[in-house]
PDB file of N, CA and C in Angstrom:
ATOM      1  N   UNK A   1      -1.474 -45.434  15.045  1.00  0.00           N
ATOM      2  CA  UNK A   1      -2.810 -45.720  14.567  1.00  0.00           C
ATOM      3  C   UNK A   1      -2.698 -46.219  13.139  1.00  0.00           C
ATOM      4  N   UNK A   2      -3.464 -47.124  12.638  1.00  0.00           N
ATOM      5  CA  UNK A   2      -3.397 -48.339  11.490  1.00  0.00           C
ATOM      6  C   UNK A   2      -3.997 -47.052  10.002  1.00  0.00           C
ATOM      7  N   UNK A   3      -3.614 -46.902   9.438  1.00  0.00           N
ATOM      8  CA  UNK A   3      -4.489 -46.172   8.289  1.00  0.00           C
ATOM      9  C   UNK A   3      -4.172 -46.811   6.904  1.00  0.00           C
ATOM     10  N   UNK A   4      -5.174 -48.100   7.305  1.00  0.00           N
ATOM     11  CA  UNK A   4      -5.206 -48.716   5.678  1.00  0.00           C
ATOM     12  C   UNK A   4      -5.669 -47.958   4.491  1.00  0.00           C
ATOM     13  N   UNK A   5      -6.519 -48.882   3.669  1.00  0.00           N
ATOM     14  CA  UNK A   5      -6.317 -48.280   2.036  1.00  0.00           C
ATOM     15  C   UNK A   5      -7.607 -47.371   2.211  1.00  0.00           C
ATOM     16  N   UNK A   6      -8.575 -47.536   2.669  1.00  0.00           N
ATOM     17  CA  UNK A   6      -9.727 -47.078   3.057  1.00  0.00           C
ATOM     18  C   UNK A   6     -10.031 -45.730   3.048  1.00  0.00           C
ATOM     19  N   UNK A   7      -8.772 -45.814   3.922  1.00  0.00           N
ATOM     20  CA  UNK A   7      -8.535 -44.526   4.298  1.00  0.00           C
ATOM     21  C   UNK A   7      -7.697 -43.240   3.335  1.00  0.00           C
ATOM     22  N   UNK A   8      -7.268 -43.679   2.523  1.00  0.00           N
ATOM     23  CA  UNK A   8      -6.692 -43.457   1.419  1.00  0.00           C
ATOM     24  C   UNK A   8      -7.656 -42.815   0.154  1.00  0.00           C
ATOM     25  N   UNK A   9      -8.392 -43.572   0.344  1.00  0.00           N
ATOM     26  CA  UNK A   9      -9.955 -43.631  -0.875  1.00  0.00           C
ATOM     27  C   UNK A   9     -11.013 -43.190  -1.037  1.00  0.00           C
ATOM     28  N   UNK A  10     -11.586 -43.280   0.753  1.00  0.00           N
ATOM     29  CA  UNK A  10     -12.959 -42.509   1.008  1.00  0.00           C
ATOM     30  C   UNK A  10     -12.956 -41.183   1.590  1.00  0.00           C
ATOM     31  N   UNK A  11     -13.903 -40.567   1.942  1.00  0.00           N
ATOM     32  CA  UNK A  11     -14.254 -39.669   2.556  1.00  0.00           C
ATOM     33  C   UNK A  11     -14.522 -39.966   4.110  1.00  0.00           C
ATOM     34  N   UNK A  12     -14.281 -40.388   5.131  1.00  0.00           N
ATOM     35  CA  UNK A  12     -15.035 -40.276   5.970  1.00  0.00           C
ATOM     36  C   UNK A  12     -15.689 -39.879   6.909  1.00  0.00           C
ATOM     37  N   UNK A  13     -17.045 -39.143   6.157  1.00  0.00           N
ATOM     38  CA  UNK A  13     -17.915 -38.109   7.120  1.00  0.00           C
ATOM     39  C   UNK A  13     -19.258 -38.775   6.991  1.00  0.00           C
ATOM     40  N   UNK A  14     -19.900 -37.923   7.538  1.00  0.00           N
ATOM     41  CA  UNK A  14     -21.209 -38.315   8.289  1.00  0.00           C
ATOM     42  C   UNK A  14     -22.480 -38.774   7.338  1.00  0.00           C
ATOM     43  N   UNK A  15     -21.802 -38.206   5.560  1.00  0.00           N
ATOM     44  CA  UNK A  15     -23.177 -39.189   5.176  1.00  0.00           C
ATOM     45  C   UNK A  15     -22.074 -40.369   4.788  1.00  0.00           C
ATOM     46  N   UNK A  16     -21.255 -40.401   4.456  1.00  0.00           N
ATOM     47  CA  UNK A  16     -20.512 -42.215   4.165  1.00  0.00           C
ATOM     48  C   UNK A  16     -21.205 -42.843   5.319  1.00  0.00           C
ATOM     49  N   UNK A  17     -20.815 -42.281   6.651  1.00  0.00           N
ATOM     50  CA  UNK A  17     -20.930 -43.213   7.721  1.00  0.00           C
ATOM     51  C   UNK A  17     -22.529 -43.463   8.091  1.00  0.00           C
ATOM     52  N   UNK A  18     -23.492 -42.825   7.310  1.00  0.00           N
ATOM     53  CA  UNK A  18     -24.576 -43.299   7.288  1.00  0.00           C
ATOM     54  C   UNK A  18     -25.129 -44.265   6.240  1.00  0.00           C
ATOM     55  N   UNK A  19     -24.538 -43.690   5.086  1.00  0.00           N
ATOM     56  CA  UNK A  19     -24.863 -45.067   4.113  1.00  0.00           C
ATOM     57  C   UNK A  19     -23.958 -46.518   4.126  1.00  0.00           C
ATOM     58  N   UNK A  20     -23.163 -46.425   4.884  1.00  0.00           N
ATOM     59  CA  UNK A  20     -22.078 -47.444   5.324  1.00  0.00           C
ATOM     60  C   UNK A  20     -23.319 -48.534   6.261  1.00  0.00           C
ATOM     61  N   UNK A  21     -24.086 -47.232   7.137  1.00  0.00           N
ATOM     62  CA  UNK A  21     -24.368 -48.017   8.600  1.00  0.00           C
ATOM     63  C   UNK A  21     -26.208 -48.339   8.506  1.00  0.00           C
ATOM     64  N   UNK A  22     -26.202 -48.064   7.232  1.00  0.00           N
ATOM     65  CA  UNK A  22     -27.975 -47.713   6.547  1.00  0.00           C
ATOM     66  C   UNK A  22     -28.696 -49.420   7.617  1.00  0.00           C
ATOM     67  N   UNK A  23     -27.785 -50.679   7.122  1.00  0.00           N
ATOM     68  CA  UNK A  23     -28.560 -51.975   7.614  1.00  0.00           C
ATOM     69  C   UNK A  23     -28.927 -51.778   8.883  1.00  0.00           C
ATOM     70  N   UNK A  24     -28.508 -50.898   9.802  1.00  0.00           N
ATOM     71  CA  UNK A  24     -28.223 -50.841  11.145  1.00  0.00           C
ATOM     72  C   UNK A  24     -29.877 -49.743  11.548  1.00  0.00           C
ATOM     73  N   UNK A  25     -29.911 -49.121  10.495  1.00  0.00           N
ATOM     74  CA  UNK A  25     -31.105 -47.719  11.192  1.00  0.00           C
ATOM     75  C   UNK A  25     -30.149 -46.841  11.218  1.00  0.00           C
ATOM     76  N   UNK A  26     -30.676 -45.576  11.811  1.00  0.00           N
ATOM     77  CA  UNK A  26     -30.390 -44.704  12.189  1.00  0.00           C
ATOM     78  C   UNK A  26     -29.609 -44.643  12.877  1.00  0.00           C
ATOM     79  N   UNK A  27     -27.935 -43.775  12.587  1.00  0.00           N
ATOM     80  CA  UNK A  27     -26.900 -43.812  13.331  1.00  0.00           C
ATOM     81  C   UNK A  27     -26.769 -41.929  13.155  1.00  0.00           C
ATOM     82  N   UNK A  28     -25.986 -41.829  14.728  1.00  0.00           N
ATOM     83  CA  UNK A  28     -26.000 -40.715  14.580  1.00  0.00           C
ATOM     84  C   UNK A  28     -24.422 -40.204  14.620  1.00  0.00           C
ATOM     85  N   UNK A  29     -23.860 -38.955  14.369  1.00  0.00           N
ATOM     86  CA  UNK A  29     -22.488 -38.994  14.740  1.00  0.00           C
ATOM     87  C   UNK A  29     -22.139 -37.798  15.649  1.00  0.00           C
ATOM     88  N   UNK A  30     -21.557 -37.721  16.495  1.00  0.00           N
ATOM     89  CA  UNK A  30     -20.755 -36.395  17.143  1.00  0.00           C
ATOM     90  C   UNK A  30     -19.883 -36.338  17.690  1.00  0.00           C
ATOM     91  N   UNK A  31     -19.154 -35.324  17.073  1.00  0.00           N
ATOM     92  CA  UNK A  31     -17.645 -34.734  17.310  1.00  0.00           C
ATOM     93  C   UNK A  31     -17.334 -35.198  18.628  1.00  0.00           C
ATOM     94  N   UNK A  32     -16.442 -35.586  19.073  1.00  0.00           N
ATOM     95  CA  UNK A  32     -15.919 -36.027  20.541  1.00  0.00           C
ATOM     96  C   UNK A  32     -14.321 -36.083  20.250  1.00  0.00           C
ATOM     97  N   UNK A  33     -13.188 -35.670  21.198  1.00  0.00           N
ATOM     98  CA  UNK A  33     -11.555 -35.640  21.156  1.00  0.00           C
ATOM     99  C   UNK A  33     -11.301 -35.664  19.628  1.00  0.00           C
ATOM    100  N   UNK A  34     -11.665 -34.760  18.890  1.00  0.00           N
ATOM    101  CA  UNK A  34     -10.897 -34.825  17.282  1.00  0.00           C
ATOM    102  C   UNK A  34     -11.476 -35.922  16.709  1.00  0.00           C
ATOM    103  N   UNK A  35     -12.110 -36.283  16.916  1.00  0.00           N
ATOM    104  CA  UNK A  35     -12.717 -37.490  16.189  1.00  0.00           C
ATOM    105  C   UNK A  35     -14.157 -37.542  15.968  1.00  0.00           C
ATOM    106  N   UNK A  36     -15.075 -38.500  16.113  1.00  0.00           N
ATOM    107  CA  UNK A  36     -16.125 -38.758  16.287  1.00  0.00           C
ATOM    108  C   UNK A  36     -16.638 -39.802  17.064  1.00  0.00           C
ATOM    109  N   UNK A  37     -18.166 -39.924  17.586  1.00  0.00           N
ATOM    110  CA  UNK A  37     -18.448 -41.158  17.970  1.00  0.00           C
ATOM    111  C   UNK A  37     -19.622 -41.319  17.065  1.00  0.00           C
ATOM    112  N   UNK A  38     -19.711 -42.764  16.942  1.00  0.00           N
ATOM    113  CA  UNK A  38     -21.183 -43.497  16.235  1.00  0.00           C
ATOM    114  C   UNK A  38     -22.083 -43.964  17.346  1.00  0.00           C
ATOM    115  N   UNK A  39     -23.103 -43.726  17.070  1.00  0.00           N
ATOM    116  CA  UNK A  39     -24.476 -43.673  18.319  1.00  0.00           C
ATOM    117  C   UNK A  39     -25.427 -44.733  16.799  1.00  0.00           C
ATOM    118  N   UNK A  40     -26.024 -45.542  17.628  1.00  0.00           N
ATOM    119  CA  UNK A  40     -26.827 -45.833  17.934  1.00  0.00           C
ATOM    120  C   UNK A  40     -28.188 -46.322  18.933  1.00  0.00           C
ATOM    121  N   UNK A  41     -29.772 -45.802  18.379  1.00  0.00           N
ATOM    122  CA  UNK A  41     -30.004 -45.609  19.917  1.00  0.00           C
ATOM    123  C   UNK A  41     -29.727 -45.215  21.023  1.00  0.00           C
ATOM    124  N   UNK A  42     -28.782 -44.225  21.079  1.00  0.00           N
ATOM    125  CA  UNK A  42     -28.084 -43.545  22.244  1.00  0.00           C
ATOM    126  C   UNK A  42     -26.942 -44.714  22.537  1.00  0.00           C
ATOM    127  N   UNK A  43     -26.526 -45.605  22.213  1.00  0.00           N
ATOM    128  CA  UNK A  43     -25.659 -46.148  22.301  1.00  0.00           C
ATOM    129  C   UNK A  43     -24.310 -46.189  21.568  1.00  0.00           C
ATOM    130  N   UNK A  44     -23.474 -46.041  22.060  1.00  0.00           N
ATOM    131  CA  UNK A  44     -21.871 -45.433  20.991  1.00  0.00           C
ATOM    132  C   UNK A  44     -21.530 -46.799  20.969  1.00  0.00           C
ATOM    133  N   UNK A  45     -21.362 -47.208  19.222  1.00  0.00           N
ATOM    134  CA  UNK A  45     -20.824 -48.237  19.015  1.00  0.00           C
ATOM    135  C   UNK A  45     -19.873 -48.400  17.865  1.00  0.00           C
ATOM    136  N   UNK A  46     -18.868 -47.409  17.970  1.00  0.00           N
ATOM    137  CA  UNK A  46     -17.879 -47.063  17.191  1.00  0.00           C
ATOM    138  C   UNK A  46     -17.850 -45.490  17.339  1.00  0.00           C
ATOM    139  N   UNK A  47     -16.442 -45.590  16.541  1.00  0.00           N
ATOM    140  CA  UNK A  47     -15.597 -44.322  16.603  1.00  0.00           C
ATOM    141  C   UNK A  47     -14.891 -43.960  15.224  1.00  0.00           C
ATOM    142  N   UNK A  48     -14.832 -42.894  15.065  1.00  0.00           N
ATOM    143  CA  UNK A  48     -13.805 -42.543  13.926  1.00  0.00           C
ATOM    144  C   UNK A  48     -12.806 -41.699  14.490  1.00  0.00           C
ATOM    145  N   UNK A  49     -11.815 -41.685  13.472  1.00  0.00           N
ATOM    146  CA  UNK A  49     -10.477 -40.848  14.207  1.00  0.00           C
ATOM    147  C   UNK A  49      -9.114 -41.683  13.098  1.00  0.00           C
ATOM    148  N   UNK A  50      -8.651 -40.556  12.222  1.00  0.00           N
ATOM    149  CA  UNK A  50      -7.913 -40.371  11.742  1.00  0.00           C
ATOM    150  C   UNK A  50      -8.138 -40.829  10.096  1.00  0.00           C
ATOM    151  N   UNK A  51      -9.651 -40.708   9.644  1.00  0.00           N
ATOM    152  CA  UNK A  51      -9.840 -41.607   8.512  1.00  0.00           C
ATOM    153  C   UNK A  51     -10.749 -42.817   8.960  1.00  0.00           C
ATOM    154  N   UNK A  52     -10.367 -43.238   9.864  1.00  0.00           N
ATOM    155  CA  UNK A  52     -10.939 -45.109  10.025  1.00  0.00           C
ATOM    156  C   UNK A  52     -11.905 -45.382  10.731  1.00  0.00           C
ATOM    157  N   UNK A  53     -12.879 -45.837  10.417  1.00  0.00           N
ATOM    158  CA  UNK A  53     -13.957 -46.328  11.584  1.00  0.00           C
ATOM    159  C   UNK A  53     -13.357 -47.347  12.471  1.00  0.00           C
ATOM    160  N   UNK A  54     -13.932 -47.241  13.682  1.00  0.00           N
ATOM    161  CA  UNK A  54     -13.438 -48.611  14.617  1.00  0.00           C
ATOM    162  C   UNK A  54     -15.115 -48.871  15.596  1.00  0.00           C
ATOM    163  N   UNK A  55     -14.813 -50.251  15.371  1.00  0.00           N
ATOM    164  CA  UNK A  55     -15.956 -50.761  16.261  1.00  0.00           C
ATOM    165  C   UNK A  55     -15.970 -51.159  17.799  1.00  0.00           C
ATOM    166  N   UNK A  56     -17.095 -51.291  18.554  1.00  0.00           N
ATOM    167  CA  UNK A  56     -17.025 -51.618  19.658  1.00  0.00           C
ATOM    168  C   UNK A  56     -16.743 -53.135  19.459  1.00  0.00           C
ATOM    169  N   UNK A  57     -15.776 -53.954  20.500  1.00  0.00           N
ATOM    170  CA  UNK A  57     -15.820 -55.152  20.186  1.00  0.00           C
ATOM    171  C   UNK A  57     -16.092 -56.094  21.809  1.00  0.00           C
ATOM    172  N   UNK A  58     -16.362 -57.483  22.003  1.00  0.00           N
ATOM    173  CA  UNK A  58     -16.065 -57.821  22.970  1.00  0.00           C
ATOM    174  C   UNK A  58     -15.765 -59.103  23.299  1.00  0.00           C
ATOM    175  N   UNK A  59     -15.920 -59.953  24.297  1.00  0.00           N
ATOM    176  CA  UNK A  59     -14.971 -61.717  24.188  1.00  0.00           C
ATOM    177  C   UNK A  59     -15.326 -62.179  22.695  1.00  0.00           C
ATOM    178  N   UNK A  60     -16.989 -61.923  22.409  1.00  0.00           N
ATOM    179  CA  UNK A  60     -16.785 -63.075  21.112  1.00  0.00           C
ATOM    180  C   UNK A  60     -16.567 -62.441  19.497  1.00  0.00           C
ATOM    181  N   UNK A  61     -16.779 -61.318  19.465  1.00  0.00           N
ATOM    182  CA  UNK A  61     -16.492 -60.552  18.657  1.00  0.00           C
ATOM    183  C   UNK A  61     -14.762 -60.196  18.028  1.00  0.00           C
ATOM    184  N   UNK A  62     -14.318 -59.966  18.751  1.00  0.00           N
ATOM    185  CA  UNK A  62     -12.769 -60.244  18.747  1.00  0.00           C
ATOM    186  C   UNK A  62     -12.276 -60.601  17.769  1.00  0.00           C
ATOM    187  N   UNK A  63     -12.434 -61.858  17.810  1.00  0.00           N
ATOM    188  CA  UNK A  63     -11.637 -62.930  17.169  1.00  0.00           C
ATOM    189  C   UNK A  63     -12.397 -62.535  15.893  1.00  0.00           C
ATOM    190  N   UNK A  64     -12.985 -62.118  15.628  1.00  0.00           N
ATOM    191  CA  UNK A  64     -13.326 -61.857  13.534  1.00  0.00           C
ATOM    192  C   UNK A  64     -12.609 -60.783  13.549  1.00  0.00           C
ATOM    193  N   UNK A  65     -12.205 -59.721  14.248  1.00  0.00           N
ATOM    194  CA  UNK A  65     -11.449 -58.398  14.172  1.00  0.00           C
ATOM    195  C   UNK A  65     -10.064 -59.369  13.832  1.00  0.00           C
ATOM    196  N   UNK A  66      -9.909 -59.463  14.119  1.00  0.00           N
ATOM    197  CA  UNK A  66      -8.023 -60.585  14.817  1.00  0.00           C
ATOM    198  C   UNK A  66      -7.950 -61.100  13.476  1.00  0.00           C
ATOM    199  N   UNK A  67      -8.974 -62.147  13.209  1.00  0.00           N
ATOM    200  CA  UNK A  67      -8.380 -62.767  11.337  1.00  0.00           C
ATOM    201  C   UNK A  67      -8.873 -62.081  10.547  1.00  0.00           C
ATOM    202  N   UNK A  68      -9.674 -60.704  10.787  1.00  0.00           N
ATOM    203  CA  UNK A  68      -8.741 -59.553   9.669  1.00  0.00           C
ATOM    204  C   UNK A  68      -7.506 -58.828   9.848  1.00  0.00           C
ATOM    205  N   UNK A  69      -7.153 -59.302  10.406  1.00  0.00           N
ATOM    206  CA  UNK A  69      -5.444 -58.790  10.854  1.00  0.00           C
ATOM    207  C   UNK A  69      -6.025 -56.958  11.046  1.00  0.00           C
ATOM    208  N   UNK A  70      -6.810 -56.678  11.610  1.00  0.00           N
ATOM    209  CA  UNK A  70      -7.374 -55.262  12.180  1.00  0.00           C
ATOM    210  C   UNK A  70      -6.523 -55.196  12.986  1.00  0.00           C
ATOM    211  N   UNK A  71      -6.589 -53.702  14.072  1.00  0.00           N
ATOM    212  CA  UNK A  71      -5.555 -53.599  15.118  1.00  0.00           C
ATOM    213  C   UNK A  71      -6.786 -52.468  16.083  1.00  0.00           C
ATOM    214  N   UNK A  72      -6.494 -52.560  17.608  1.00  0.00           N
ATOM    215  CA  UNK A  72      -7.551 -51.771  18.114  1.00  0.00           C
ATOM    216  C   UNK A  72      -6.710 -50.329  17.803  1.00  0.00           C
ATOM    217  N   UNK A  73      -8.026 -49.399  18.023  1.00  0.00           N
ATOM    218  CA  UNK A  73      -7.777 -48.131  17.956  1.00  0.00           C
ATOM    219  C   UNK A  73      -6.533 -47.509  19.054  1.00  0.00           C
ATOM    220  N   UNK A  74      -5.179 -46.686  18.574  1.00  0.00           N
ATOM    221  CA  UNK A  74      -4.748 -46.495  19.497  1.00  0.00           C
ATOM    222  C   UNK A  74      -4.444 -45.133  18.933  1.00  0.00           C
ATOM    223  N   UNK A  75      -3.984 -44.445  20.317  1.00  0.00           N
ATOM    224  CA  UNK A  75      -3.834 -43.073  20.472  1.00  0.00           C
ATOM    225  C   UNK A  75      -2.550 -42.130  21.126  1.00  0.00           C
ATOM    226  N   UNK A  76      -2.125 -40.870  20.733  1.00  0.00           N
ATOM    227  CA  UNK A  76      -0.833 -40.823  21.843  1.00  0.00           C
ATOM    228  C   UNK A  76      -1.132 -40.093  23.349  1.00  0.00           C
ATOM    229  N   UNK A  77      -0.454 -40.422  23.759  1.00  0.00           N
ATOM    230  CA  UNK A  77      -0.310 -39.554  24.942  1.00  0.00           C
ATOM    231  C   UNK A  77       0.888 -38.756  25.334  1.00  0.00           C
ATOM    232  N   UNK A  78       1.347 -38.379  26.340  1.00  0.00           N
ATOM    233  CA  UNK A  78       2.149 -37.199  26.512  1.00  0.00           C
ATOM    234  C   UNK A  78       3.412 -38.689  27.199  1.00  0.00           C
ATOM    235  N   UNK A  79       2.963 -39.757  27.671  1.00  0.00           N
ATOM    236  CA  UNK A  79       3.488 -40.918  28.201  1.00  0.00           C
ATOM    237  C   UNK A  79       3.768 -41.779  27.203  1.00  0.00           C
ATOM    238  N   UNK A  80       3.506 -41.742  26.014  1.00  0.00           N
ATOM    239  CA  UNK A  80       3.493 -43.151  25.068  1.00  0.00           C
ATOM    240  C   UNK A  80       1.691 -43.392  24.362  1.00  0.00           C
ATOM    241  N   UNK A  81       2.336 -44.349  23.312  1.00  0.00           N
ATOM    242  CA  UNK A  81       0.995 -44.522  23.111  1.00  0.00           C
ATOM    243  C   UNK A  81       0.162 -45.385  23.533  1.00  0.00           C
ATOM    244  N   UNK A  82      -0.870 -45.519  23.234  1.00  0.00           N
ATOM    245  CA  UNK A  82      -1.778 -46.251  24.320  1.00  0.00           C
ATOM    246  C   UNK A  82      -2.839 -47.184  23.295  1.00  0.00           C
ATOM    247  N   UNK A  83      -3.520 -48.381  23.525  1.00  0.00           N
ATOM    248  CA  UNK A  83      -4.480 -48.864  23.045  1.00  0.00           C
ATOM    249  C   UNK A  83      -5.259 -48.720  23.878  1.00  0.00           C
ATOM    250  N   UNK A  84      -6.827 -49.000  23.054  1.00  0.00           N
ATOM    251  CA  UNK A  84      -8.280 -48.826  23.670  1.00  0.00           C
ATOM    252  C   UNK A  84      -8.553 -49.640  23.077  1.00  0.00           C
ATOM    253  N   UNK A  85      -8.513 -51.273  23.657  1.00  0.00           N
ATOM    254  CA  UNK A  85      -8.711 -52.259  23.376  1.00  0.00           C
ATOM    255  C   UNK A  85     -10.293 -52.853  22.774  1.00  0.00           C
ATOM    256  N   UNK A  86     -10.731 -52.268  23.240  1.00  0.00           N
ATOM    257  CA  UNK A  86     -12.423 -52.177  23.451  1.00  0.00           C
ATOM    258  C   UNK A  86     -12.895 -51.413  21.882  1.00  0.00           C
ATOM    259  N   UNK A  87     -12.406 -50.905  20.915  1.00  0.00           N
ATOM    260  CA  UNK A  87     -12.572 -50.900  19.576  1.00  0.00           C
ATOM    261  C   UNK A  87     -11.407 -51.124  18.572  1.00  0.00           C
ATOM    262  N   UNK A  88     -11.804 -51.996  17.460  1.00  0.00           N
ATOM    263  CA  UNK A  88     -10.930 -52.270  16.805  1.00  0.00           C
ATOM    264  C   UNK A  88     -11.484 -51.305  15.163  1.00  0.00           C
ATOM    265  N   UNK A  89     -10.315 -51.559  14.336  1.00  0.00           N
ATOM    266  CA  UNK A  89     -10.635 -50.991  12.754  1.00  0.00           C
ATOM    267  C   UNK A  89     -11.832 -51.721  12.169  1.00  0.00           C
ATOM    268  N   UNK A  90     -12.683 -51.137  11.071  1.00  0.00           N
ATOM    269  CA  UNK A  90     -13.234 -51.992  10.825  1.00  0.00           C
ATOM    270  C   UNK A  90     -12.334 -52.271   9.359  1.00  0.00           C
ATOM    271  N   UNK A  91     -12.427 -53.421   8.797  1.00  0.00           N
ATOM    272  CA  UNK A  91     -11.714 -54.188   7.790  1.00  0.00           C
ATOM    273  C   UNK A  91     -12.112 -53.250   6.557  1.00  0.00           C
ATOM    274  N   UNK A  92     -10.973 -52.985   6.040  1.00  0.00           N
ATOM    275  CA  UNK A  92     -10.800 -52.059   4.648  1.00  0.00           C
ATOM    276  C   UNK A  92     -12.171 -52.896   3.552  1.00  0.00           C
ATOM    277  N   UNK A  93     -12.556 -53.909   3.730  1.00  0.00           N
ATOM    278  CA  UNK A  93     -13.166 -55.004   2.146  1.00  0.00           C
ATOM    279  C   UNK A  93     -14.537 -54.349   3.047  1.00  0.00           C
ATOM    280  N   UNK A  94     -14.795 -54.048   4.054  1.00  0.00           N
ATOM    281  CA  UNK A  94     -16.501 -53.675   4.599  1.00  0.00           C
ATOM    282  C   UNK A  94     -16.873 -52.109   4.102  1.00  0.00           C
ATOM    283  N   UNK A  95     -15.703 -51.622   3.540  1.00  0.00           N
ATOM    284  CA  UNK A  95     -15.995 -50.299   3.373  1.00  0.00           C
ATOM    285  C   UNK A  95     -16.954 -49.707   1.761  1.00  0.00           C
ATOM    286  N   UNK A  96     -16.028 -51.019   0.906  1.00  0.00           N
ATOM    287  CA  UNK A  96     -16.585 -50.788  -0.472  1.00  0.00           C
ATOM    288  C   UNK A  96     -17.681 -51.902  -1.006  1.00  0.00           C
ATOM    289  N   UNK A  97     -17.593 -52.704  -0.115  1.00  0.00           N
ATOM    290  CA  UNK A  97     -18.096 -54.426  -0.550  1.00  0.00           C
ATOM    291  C   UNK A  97     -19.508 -54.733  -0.207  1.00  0.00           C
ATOM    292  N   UNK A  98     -20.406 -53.948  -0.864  1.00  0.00           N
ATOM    293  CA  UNK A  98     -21.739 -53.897  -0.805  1.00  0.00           C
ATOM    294  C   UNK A  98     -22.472 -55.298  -0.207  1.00  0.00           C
ATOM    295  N   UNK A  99     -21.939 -56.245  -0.679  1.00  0.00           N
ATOM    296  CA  UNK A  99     -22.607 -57.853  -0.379  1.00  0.00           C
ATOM    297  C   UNK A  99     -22.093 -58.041   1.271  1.00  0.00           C
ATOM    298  N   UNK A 100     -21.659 -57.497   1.578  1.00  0.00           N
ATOM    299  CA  UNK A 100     -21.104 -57.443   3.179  1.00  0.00           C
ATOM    300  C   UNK A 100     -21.525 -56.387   4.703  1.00  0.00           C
ATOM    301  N   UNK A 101     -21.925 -55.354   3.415  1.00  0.00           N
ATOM    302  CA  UNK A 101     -22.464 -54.096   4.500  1.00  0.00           C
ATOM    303  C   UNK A 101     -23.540 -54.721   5.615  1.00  0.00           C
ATOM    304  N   UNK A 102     -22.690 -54.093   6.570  1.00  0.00           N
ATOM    305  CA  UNK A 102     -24.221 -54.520   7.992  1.00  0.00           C
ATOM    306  C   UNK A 102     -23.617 -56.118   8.162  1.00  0.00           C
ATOM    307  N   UNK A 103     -22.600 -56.290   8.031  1.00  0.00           N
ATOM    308  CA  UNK A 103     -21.931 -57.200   8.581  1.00  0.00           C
ATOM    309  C   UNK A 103     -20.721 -57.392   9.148  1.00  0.00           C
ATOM    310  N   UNK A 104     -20.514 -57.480  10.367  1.00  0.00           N
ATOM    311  CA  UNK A 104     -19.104 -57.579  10.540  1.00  0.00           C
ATOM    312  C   UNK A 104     -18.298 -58.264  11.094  1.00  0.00           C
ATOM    313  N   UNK A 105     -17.104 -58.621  11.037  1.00  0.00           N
ATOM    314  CA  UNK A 105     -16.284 -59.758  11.075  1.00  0.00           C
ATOM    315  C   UNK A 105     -16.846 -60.384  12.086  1.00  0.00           C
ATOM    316  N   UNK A 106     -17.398 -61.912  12.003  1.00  0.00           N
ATOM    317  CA  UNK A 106     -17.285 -62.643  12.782  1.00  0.00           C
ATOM    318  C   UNK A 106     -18.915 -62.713  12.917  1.00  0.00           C
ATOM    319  N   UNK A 107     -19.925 -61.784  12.118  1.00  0.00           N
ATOM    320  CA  UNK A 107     -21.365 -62.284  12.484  1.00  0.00           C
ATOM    321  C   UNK A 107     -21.919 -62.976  11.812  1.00  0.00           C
ATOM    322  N   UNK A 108     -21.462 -64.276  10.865  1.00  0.00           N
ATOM    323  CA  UNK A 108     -21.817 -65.119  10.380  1.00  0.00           C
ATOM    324  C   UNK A 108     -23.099 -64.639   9.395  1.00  0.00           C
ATOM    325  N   UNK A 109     -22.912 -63.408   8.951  1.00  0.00           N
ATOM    326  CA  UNK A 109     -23.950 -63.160   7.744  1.00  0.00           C
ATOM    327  C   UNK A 109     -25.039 -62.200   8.701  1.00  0.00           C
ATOM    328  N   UNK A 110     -24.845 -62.192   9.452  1.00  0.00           N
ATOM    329  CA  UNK A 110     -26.178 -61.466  10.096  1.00  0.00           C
ATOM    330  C   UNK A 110     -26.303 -60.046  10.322  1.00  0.00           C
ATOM    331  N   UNK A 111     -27.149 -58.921  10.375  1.00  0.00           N
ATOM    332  CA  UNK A 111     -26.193 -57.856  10.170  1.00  0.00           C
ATOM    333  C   UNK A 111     -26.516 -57.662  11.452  1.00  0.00           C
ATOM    334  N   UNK A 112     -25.411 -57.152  12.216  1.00  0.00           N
ATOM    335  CA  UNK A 112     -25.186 -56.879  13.793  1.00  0.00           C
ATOM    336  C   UNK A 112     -24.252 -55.642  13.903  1.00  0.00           C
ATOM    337  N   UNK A 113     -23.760 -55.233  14.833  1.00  0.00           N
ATOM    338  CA  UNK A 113     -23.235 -54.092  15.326  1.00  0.00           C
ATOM    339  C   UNK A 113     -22.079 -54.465  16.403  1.00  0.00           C
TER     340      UNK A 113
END
């Protein structure tokens, strides 16, 4: 699992991850496998686990994860480790970079999820 500088620097609990996710509304968080999930609207659209937020991603989303050189969330198992392709990190510069919050790689300025 990737643990950039971010992770190094912040805190990440449940009010970061609300003033992080403020553009978005109301996000909620709960404990799930050692980690957490991010809800919105009853919808989980990210995860934390080990320090790092990771987002839900999908075909077109991707590719802004990818040229931040992000990596999806991966985990061990008793077999090897494994990716869960389906969320990636979110980029260390979204964590502190106020002019960016509620934006993420690849939404052309818009704030999306």
């Amino acid at each position: 699992m990737a643990n950039g500088p971010a992770a190094d620097t912040k805190i990440v609990d449940a009010e970061f991850i609300h003033d992080l996710f403020q553009p978005f509304g109301a996000v909620s968080v709960r404990r799930m496998f050692g980690g957490a999930g991010l809800f919105a609207d009853g919808v989980m659209f990210g995860l934390v686990s080990g320090g790092q937020i990771y987002l839900k991603v999908d075909a077109t989303t991707v590719t802004g994860f990818e040229r931040e050189q992000c990596e999806p969330f991966e985990y061990l198992t008793k077999n090897g480790k494994r990716a869960l392709t389906s969320y990636w990190r979110l980029p260390d510069r979204l964590y502190d970079d106020a002019s960016t919050r509620g934006c993420t790689p690849g939404c052309g300025g818009r704030a999306e999820i």
